[in-house]
C-alpha atoms as a PDB file:
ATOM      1  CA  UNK A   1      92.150 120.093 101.465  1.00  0.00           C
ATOM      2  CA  UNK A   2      92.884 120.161  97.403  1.00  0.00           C
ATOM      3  CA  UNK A   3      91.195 117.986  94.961  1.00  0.00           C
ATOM      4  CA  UNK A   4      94.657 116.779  93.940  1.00  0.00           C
ATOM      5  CA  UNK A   5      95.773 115.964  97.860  1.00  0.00           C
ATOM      6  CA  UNK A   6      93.040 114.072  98.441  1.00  0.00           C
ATOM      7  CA  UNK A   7      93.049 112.230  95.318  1.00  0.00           C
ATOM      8  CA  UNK A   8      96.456 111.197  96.243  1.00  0.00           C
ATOM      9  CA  UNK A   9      95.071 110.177  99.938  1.00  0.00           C
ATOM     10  CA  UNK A  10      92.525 108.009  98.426  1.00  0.00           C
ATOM     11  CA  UNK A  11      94.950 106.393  96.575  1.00  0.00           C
ATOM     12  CA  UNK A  12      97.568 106.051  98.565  1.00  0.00           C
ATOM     13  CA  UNK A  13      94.498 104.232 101.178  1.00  0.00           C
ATOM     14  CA  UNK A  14      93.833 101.904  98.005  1.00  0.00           C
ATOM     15  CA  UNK A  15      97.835 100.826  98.201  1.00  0.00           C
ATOM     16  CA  UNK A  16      97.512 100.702 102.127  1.00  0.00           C
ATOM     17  CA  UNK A  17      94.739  98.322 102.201  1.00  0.00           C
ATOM     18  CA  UNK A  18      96.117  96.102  99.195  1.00  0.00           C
ATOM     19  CA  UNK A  19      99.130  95.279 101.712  1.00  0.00           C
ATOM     20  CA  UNK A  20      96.856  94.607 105.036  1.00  0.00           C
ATOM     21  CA  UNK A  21      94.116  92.706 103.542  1.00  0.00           C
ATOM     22  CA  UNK A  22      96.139  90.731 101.307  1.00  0.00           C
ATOM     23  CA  UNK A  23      98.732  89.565 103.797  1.00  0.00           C
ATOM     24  CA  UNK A  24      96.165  88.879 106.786  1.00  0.00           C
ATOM     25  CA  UNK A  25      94.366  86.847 104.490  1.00  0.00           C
ATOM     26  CA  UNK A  26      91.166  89.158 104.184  1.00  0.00           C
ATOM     27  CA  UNK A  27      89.938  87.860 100.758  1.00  0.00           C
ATOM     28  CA  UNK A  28      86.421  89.889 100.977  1.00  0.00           C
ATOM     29  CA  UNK A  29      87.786  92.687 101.430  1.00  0.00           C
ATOM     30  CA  UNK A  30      91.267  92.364  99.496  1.00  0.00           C
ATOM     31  CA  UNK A  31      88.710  92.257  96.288  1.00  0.00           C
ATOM     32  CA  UNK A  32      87.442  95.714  96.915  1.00  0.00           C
ATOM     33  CA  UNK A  33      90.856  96.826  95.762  1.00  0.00           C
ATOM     34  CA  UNK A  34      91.519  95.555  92.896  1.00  0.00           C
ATOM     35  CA  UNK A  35      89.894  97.005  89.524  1.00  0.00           C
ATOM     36  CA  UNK A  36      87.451  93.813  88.009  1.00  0.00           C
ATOM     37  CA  UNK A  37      89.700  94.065  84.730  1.00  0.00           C
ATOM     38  CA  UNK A  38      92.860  93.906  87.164  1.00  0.00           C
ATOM     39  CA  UNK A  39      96.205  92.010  86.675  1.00  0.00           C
ATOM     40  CA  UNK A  40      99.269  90.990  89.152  1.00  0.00           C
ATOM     41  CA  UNK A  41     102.535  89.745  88.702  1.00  0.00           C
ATOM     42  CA  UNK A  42     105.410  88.297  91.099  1.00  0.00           C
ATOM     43  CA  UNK A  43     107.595  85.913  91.025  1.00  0.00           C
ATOM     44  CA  UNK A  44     105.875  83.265  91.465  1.00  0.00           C
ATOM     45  CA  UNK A  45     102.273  84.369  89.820  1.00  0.00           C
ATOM     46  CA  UNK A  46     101.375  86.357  86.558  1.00  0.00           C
ATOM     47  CA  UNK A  47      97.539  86.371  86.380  1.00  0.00           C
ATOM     48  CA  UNK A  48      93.897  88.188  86.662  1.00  0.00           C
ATOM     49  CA  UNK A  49      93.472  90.031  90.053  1.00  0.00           C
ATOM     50  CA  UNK A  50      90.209  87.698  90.950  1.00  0.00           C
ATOM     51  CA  UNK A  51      92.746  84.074  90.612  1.00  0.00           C
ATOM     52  CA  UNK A  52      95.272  86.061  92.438  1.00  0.00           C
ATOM     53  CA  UNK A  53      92.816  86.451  95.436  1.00  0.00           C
ATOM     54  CA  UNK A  54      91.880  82.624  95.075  1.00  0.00           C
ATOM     55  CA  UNK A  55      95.307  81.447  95.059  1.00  0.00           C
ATOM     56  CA  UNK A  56      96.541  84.115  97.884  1.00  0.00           C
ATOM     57  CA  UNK A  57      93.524  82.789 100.075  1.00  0.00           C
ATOM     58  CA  UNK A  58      94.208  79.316  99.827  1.00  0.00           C
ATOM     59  CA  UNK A  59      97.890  79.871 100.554  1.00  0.00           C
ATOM     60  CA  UNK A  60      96.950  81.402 103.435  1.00  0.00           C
ATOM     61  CA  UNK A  61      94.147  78.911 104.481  1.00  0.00           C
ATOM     62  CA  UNK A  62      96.714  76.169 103.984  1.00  0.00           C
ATOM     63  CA  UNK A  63      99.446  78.219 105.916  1.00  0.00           C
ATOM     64  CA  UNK A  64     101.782  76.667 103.158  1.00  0.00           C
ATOM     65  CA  UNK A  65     103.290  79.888 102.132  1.00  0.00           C
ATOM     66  CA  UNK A  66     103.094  83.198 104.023  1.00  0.00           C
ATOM     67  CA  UNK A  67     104.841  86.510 102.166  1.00  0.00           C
ATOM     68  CA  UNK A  68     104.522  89.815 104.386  1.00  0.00           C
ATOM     69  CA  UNK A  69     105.081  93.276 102.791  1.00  0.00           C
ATOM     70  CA  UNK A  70     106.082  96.105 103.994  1.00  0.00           C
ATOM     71  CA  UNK A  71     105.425 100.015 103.014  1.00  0.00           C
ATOM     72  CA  UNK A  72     107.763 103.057 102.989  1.00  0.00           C
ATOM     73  CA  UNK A  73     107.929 106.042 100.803  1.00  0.00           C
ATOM     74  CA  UNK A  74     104.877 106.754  98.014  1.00  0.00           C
ATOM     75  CA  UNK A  75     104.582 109.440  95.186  1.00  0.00           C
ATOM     76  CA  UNK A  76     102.015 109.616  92.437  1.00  0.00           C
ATOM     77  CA  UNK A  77     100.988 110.772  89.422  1.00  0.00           C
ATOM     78  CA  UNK A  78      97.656 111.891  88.433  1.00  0.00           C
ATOM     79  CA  UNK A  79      95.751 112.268  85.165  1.00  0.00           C
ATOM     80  CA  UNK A  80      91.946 112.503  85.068  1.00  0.00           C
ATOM     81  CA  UNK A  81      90.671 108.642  86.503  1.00  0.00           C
ATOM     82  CA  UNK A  82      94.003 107.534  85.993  1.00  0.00           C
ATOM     83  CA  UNK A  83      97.203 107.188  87.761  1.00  0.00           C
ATOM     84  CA  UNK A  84     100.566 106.012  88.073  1.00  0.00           C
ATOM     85  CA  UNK A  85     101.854 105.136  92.210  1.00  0.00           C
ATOM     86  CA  UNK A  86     105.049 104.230  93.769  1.00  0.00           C
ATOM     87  CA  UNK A  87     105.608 102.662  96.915  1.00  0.00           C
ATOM     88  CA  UNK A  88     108.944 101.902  98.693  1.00  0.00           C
ATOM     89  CA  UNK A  89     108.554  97.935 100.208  1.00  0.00           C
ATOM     90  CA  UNK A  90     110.020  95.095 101.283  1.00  0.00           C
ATOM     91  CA  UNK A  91     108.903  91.739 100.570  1.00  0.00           C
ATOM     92  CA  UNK A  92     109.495  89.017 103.516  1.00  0.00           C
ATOM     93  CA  UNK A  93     109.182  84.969 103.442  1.00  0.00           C
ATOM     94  CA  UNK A  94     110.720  82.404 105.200  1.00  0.00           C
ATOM     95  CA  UNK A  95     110.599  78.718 104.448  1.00  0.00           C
ATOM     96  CA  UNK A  96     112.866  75.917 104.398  1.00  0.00           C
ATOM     97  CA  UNK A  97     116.273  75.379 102.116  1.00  0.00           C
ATOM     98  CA  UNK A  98     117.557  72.147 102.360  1.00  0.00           C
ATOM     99  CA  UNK A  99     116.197  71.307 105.662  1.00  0.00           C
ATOM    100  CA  UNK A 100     117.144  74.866 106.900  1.00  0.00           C
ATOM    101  CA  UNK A 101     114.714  77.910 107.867  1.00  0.00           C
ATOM    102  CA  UNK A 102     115.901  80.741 106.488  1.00  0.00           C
ATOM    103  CA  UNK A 103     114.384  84.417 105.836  1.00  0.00           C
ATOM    104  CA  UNK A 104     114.782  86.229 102.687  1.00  0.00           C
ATOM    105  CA  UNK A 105     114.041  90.028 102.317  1.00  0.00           C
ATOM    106  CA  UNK A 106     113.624  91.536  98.787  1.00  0.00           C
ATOM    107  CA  UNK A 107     113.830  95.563  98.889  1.00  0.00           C
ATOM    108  CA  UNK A 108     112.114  97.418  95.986  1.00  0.00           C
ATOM    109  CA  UNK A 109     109.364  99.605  94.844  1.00  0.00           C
ATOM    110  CA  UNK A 110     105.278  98.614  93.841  1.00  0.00           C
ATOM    111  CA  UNK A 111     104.511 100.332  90.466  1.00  0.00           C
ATOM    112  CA  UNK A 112     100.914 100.526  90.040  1.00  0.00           C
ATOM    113  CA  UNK A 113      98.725 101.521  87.414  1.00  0.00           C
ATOM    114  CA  UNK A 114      95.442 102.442  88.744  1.00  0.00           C
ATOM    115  CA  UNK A 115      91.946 103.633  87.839  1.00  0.00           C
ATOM    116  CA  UNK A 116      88.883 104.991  89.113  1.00  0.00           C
ATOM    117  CA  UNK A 117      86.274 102.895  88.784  1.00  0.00           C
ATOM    118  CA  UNK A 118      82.765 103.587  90.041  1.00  0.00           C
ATOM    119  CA  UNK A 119      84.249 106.229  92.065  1.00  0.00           C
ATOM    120  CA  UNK A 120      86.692 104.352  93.491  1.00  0.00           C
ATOM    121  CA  UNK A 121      90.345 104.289  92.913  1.00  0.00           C
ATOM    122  CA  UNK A 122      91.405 100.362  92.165  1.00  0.00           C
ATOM    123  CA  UNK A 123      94.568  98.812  91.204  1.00  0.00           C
ATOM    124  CA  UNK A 124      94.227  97.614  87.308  1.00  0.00           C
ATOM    125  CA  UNK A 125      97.869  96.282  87.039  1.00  0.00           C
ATOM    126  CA  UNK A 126     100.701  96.067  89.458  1.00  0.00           C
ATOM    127  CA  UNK A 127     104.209  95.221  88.914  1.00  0.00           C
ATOM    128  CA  UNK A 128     106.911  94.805  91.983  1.00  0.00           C
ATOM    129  CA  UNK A 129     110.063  96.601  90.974  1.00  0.00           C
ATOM    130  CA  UNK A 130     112.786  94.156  92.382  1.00  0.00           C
ATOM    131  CA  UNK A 131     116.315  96.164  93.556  1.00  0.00           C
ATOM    132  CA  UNK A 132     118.125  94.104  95.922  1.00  0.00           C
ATOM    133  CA  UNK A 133     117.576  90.943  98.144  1.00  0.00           C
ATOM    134  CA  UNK A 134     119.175  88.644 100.604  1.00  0.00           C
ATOM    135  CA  UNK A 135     119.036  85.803 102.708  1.00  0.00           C
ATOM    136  CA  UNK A 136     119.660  84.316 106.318  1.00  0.00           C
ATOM    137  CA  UNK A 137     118.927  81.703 108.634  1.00  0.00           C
ATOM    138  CA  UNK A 138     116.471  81.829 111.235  1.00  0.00           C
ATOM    139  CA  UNK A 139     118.421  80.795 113.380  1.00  0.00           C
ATOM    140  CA  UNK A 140     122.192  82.154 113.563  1.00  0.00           C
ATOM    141  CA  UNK A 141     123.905  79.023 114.279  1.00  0.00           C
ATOM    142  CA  UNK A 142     122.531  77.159 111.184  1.00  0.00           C
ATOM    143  CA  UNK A 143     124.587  77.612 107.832  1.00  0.00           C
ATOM    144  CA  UNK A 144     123.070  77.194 104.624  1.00  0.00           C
ATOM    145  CA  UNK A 145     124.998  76.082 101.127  1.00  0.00           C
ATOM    146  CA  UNK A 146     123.421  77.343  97.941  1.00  0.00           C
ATOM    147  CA  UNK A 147     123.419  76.072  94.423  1.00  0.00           C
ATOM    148  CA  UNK A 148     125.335  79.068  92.514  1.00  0.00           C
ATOM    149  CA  UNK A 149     124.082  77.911  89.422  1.00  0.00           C
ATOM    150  CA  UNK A 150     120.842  77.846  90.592  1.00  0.00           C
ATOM    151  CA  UNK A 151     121.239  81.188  92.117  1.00  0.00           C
ATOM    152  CA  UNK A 152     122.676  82.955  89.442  1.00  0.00           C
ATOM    153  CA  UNK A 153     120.066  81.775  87.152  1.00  0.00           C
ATOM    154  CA  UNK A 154     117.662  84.062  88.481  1.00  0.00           C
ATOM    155  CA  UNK A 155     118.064  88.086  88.324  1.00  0.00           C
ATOM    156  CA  UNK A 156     119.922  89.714  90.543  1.00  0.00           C
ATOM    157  CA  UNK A 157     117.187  91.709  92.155  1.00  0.00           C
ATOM    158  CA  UNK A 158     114.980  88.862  93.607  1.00  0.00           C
ATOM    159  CA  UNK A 159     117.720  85.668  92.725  1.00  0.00           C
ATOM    160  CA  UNK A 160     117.442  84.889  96.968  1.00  0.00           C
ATOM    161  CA  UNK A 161     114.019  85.498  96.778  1.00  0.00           C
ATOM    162  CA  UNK A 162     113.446  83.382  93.985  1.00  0.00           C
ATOM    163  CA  UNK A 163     115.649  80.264  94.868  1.00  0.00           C
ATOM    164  CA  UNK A 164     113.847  79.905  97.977  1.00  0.00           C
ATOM    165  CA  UNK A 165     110.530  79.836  96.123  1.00  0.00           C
ATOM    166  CA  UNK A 166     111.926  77.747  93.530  1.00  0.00           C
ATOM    167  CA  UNK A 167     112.647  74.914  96.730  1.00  0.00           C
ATOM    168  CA  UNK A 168     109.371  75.410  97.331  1.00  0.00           C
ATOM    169  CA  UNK A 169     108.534  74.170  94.265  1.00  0.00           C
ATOM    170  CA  UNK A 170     107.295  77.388  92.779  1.00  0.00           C
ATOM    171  CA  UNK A 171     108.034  78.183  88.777  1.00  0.00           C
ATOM    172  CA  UNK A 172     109.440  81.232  89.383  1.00  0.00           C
ATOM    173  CA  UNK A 173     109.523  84.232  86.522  1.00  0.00           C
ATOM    174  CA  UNK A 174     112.561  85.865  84.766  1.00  0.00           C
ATOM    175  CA  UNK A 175     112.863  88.793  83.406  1.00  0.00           C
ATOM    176  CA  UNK A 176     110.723  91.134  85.876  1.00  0.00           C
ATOM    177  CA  UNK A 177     111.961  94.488  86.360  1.00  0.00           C
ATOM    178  CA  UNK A 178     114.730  95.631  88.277  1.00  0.00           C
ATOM    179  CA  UNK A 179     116.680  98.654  89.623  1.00  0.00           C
ATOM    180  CA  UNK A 180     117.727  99.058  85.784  1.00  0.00           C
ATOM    181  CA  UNK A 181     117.818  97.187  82.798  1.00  0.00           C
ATOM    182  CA  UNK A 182     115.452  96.960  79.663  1.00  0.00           C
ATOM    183  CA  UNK A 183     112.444  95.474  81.653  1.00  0.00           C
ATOM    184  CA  UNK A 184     111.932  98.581  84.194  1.00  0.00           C
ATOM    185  CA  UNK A 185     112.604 100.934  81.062  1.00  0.00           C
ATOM    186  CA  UNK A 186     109.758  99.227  79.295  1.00  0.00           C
ATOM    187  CA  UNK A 187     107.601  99.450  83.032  1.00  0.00           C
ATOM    188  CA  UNK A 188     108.384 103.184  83.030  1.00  0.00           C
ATOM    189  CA  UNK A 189     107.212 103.887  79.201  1.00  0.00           C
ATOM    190  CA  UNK A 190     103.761 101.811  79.897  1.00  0.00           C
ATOM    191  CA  UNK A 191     103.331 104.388  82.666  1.00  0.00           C
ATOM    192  CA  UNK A 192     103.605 107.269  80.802  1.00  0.00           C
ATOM    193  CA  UNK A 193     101.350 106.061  78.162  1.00  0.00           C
ATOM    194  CA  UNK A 194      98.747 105.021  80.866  1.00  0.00           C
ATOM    195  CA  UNK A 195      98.592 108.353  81.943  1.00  0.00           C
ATOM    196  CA  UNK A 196      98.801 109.388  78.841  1.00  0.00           C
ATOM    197  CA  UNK A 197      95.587 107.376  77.073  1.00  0.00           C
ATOM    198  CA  UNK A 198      96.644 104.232  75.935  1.00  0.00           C
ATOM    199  CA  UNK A 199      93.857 101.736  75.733  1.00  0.00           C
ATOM    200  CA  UNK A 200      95.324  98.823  78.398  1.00  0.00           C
ATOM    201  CA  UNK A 201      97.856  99.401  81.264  1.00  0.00           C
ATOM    202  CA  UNK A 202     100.797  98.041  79.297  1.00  0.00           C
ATOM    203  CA  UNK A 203     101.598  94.816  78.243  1.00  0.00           C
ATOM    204  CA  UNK A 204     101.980  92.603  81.570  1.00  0.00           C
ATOM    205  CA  UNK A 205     103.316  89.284  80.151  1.00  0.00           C
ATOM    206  CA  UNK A 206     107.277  89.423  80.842  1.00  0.00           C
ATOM    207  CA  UNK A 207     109.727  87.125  78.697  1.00  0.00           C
END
């Protein structure tokens, strides 16, 4: 095997593990990958890597809110320690709107800038691309009504996603990146200038 192959293998583990210690509430070893300068956003948290473990683990503890992910396709670029990934996912949660279960699924892409640190490639920033998203009861003979102003407050990419977190009583953020649009231009120039030098991963704190 390559350098470069298994370079990309390592990394691609690093993403791997991210999604199945995170989401089955593995907090020891979820810190392993995640750089100790590292930083995560979503919808409902912008913050250092080491609170976003805390506040994952309690949520899970408390069962109060459970959000699965899901992998497909990955690419990445390499340059030296650093590195720019891709990964295909979908983002799953179901709670309650207005006394109904529902599920919503948000389709998009993980953009990651990474590093290798002590040997070991670690996420330093990542930033969920949001492209589409949608919503449904649990079960099929329930109906749900929505708030359209409420709804169409939020982007278009994650506006399902983030209604049902904002019933949960979650500040939800605007402005993350989606399929197009000014904020996934400005994602895609911090990447290049990652890989290309620049002293911090890009400038994480959205509008």
């Amino acid at each position: 095997m390559d350098q470069r192959t298994a370079e990309k293998l390592a990394i691609q583990e690093t993403l791997d593990n991210w999604v199945l210690w995170r989401d089955s509430g593995d907090g020891e070893r979820f810190k392993t990958v995640l750089h100790p300068k590292g930083w995560m956003n979503a919808t409902w948290f912008q913050g250092p890597a080491d609170k976003f473990i805390e506040v994952s683990a309690d949520s899970f503890n408390k069962g109060a809110t459970i959000i699965h992910h899901f992998y497909g396709g990955f690419g990445c670029d390499i340059a030296g320690d650093r590195a720019i990934a891709q990964t295909k996912m979908t983002i799953s949660q179901r709670g309650r709107v207005d006394g109904v279960l529902v599920d919503v699924l948000c389709t998009g892409r993980m953009y990651d800038f990474l590093e290798k640190y002590q040997g070991r490639w670690l996420v330093r920033r990542r930033q969920p691309i949001y492209e589409k998203d949608r919503m449904d009861p649990v079960d099929p003979s329930d109906s749900v009504t929505l708030d359209k102003t409420l709804l169409e407050s939020f982007p278009e990419g994650y506006r399902y996603l983030a209604y049902l977190q904002s019933k949960l009583g979650f500040a939800v953020k605007k402005g993350l990146p989606g399929l197009t649009g000014a904020s996934v231009d400005k994602l895609y120039r911090e990447g290049k200038a990652w890989l290309e030098g620049s002293e911090e991963p890009g400038d994480p704190h959205w509008p």
